[in-house]
Protein backbone atom coordinates (compact mmCIF):
# COMPACT_ATOMS: atom_id res chain seq x y z
CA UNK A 1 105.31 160.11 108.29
CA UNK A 2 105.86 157.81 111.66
CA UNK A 3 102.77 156.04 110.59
CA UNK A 4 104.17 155.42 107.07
CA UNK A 5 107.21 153.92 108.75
CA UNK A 6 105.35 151.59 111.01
CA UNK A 7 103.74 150.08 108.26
CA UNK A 8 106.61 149.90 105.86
CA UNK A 9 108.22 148.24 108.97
CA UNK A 10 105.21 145.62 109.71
CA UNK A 11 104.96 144.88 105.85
CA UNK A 12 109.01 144.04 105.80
CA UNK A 13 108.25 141.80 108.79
CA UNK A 14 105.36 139.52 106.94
CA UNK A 15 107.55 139.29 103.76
CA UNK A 16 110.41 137.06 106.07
CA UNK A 17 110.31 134.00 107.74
CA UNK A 18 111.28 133.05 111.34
CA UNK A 19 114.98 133.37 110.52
CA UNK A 20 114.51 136.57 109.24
CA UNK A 21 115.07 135.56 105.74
CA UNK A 22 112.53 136.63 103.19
CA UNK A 23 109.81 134.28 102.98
CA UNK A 24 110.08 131.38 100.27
CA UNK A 25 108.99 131.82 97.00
CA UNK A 26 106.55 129.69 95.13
CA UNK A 27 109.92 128.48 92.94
CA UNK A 28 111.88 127.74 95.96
CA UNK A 29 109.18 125.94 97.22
CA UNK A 30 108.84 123.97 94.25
CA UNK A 31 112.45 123.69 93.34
CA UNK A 32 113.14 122.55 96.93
CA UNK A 33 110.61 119.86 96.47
CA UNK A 34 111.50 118.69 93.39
CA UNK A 35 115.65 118.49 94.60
CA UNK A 36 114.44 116.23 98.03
CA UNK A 37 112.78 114.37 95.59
CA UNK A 38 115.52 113.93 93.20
CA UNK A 39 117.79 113.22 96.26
CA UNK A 40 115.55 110.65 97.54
CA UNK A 41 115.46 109.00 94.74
CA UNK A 42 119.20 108.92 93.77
CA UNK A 43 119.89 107.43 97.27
CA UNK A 44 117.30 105.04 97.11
CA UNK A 45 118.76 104.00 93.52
CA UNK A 46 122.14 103.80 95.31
CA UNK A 47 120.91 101.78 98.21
CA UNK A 48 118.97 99.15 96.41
CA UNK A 49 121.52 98.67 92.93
CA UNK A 50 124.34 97.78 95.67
CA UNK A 51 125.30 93.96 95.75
CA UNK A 52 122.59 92.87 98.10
CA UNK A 53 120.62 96.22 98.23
CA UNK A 54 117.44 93.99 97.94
CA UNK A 55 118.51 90.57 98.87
CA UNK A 56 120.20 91.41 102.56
CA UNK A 57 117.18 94.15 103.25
CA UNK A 58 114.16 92.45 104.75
CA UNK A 59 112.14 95.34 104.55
CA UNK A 60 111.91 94.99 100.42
CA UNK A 61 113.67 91.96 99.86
CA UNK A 62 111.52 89.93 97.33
CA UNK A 63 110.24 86.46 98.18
CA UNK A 64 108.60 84.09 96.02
CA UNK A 65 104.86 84.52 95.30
CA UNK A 66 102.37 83.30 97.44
CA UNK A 67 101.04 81.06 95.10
CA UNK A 68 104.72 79.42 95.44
CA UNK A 69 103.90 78.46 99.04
CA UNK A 70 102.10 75.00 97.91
CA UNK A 71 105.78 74.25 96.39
CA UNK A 72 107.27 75.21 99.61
CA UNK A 73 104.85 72.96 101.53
CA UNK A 74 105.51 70.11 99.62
CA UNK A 75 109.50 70.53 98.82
CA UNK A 76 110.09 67.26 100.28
CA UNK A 77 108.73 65.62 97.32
CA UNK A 78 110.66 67.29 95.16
CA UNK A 79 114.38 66.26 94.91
CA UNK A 80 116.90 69.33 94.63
CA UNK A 81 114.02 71.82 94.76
CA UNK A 82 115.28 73.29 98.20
CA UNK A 83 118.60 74.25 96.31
CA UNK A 84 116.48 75.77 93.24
CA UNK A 85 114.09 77.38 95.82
CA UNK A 86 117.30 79.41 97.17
CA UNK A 87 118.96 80.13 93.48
CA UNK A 88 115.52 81.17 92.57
CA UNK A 89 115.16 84.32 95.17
CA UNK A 90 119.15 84.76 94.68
CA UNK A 91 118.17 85.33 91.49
CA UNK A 92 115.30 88.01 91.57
CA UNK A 93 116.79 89.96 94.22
CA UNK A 94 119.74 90.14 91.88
CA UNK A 95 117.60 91.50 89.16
CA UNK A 96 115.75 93.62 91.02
CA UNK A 97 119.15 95.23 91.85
CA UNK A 98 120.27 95.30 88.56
CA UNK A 99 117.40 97.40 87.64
CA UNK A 100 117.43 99.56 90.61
CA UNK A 101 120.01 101.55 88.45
CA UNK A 102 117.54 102.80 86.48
CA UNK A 103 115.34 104.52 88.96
CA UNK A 104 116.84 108.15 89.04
CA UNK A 105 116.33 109.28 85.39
CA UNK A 106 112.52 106.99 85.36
CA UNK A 107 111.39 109.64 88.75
CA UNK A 108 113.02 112.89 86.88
CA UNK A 109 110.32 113.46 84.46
CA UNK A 110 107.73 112.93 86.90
CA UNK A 111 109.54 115.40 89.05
CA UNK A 112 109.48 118.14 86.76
CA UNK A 113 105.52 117.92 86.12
CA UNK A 114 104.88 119.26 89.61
CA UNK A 115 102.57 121.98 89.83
CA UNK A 116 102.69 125.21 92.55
CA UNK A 117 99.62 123.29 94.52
CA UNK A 118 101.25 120.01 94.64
CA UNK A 119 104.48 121.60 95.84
CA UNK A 120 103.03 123.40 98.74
CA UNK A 121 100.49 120.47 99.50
CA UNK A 122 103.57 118.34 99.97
CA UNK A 123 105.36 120.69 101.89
CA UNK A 124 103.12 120.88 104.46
CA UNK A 125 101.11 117.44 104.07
CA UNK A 126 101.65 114.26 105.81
CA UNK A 127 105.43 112.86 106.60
CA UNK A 128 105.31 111.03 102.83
CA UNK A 129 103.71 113.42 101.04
CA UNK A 130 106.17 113.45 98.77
CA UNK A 131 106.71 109.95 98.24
CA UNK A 132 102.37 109.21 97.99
CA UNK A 133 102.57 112.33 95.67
CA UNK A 134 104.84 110.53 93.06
CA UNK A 135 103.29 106.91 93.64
CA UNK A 136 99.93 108.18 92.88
CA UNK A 137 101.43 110.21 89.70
CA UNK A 138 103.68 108.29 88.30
CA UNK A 139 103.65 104.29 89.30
CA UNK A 140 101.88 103.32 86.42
CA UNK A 141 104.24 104.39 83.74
CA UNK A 142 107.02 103.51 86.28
CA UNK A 143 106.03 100.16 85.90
CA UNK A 144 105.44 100.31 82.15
CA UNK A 145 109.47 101.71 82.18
CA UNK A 146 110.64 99.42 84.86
CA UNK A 147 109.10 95.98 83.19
CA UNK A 148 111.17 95.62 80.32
CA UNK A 149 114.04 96.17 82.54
CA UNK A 150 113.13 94.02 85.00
CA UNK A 151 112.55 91.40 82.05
CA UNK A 152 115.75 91.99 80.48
CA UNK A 153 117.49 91.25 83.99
CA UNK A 154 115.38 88.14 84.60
CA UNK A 155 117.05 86.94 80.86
CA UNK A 156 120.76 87.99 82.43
CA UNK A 157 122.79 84.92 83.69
CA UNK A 158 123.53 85.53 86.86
CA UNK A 159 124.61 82.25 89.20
CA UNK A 160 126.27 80.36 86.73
CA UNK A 161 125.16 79.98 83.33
CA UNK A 162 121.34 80.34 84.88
CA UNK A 163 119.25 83.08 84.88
CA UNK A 164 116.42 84.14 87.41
CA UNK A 165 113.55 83.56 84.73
CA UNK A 166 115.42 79.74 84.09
CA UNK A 167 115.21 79.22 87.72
CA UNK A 168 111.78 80.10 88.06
CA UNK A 169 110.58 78.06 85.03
CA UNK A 170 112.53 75.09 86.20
CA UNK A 171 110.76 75.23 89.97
CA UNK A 172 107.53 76.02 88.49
CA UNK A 173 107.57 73.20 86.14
CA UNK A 174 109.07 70.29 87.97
CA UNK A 175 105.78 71.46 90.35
CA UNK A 176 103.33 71.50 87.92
CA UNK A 177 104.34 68.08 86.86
CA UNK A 178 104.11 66.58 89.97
CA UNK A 179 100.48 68.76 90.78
CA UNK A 180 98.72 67.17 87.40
CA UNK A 181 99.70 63.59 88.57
CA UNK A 182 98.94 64.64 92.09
CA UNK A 183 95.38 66.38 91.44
CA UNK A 184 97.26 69.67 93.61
CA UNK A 185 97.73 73.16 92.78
CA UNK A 186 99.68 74.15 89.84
CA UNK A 187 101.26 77.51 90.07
CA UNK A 188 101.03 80.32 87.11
CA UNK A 189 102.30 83.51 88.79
CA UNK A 190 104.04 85.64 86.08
CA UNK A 191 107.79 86.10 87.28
CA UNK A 192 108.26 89.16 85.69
CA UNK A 193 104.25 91.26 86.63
CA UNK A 194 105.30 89.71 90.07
CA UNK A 195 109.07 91.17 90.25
CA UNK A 196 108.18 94.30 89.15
CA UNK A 197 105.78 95.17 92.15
CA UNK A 198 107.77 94.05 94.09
CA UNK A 199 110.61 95.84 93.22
CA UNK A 200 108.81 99.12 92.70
CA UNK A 201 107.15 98.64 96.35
CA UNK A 202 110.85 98.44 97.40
CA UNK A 203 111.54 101.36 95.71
CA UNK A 204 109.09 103.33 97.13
CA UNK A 205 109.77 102.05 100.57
CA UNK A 206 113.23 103.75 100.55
CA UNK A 207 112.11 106.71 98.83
CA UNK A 208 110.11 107.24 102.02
CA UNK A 209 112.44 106.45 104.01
CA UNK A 210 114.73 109.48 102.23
CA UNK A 211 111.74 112.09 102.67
CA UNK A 212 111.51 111.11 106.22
CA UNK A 213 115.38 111.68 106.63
CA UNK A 214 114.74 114.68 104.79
CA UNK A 215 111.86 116.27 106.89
CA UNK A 216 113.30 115.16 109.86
CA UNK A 217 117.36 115.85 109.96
CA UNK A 218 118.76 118.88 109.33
CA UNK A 219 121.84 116.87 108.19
CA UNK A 220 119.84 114.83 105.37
CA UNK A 221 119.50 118.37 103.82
CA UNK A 222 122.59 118.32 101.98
CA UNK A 223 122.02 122.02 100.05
CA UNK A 224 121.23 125.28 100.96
CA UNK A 225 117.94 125.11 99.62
CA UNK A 226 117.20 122.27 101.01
CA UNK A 227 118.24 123.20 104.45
CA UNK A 228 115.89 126.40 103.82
CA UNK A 229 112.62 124.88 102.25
CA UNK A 230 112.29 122.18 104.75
CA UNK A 231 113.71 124.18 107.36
CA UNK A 232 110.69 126.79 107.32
CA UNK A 233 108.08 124.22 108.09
CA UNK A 234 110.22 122.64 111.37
CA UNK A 235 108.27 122.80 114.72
CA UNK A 236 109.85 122.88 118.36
CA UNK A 237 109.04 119.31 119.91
């Protein structure tokens, strides 16, 4: 009988974690996954659709192309193009903010597709598991969502009565004028394939950054289950 006890005792120890909690569940694991993600992501939305989420960031704010650095080299030649230059990455920062709004219900779907093995590979992989976890799963029909977005806000006036794409295709062409008669470089980046990389790199930055927070502080866990599922995998410094 005190044998019987021992054991009933050692088994009631394996079944709890360090806090003396029972141990996490395969659905708590994944549940608590799937709400950092969902977190992250509504923060990062939050972050990057505020008035100069993108444009006052440097860490994702978008630049022109690199193909637009011959322009850049040679603005001297162009008369106004300095002004148009600035207006122009106004302008796509703007839209990239605009469609920033539209991030949260894109990553749900995704979200909900996680399996038991990708839920406890994340929980104990790398610092942005989570975040390489949904890039590698989902960016490619993120960016077949985001475009059209991204598209409509390049169409949106938004200094003036002039839109981002207007901007762009004013620069570009004023260039390529000058380039034929000059025998130089024309430019033929497409505004919108370019934007949207950008933008989604951006977005993925700052989802990162969230996980980090996440993993990291204890206060970036803002629910119980949070505060459990990431707490069981915390290591003394």
């Amino acid at each position: 009988m005190k044998k019987l006890l021992v054991a009933a005792f050692i088994l009631s120890l394996a079944s709890c974690d360090e806090s003396g909690l029972p141990a996490l569940t395969e659905n708590e694991v994944i549940d608590g996954l799937k709400e950092a993600l969902i977190t992250g992501a509504t923060n990062s939305s939050a972050i990057l659709s505020a008035e100069n989420g993108y444009f006052a960031d440097a860490a994702v704010k978008i630049l022109l192309p690199e193909e637009a650095g011959v322009i850049i080299d040679n603005i001297s030649m162009i008369p106004g193009i300095d002004k148009l230059v600035d207006d122009v990455i106004l302008s796509i920062n703007r839209a990239a903010e605009d469609a920033a709004r539209e991030i949260v219900p894109v990553f749900a779907g995704s979200i909900k597709q996680m399996t038991v093995t990708d839920g406890f590979n994340i929980l104990n992989g790398a610092d942005n598991a989570a975040t390489s976890y949904l890039k590698n799963t989902t960016y490619n029909e993120l960016y077949s969502l985001y475009k059209p977005k991204i598209e409509a806000s390049t169409q949106k006036a938004i200094i003036g009565n002039v839109s981002a794409a207007d901007s762009w295709d004013t620069m570009v062409g004023k260039w390529n004028i000058l380039a034929k008669l000059a025998n130089l470089k024309p430019v033929n980046t497409d505004l919108n394939d370019y934007l949207t990389t950008k933008a989604l790199d951006g977005v993925f930055i700052k989802v990162e950054s969230e996980e980090f927070k996440i993993r990291k502080d204890a206060k970036a866990r803002v629910t119980p289950l949070l505060q459990r599922v990431f707490g069981s995998i915390e290591r003394p410094e």
